[in-house]
Protein backbone atom coordinates (compact mmCIF):
# COMPACT_ATOMS: atom_id res chain seq x y z
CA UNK A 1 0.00 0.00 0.00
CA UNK A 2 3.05 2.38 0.74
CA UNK A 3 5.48 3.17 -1.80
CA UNK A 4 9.16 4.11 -0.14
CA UNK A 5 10.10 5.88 -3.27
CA UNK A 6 8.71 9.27 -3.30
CA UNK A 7 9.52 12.65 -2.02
CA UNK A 8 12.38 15.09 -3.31
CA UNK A 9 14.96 13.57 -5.88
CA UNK A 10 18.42 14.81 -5.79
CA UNK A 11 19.65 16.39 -8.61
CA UNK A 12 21.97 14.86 -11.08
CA UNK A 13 24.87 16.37 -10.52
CA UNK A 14 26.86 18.82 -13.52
CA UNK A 15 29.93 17.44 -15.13
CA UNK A 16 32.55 19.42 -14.66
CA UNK A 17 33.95 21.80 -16.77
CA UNK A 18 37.48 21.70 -18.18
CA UNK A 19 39.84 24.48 -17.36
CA UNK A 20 41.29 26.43 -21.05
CA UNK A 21 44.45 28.06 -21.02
CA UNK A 22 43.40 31.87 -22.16
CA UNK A 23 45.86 33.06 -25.22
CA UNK A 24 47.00 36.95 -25.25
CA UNK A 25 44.50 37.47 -27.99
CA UNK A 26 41.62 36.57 -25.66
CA UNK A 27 42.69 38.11 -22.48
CA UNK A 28 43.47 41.23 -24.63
CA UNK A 29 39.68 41.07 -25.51
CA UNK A 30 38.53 40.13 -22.29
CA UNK A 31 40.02 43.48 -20.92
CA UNK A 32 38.72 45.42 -23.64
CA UNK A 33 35.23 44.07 -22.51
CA UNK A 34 35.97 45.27 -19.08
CA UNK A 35 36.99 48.39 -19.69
CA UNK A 36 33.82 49.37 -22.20
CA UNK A 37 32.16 47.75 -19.47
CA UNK A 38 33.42 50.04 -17.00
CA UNK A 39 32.97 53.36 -19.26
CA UNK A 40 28.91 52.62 -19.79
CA UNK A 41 28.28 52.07 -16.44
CA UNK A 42 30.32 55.67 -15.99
CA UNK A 43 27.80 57.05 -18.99
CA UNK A 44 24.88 55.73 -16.70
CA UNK A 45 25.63 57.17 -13.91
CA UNK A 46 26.19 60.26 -15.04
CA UNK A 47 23.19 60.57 -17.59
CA UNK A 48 21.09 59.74 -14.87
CA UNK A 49 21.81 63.21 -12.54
CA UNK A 50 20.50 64.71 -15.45
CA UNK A 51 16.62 65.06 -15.53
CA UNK A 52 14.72 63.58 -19.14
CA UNK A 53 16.38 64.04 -22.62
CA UNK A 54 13.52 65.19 -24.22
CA UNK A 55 11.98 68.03 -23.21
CA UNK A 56 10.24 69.27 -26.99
CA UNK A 57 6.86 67.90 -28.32
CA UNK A 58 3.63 69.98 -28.61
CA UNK A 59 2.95 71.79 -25.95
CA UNK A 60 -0.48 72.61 -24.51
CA UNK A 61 -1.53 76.15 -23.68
CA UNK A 62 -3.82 76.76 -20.94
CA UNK A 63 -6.17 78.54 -23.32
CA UNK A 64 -9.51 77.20 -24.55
């Protein structure tokens, strides 16, 4: 009437992944990323002290 097997399974566990050895050309690029990285999150911070970037469009007069 009662079946042992249920409740959580364990998860199968990842294979691990082999180690590369990096060559110049790709830590040369990997640094590049950083550093592009780094400058757009310095563009971010600094756009957003500013208020909006549009300000134009029709505007409406309180007239009727």
């Amino acid at each position: 009437m009662f079946c042992l097997t249920g409740g959580k399974k364990k998860p199968l566990k990842a294979a691990k992944k082999a180690t590369k050895e990096m060559d110049d050309d790709e830590m040369a690029f990997k640094q590049k990323q950083k550093e592009e990285q780094k400058a757009l999150e310095a563009l971010k911070q600094k756009a957003a002290g500013k208020g909006p970037l549009t300000g134009g469009g029709i505007k409406k007069s309180g007239k009727k």
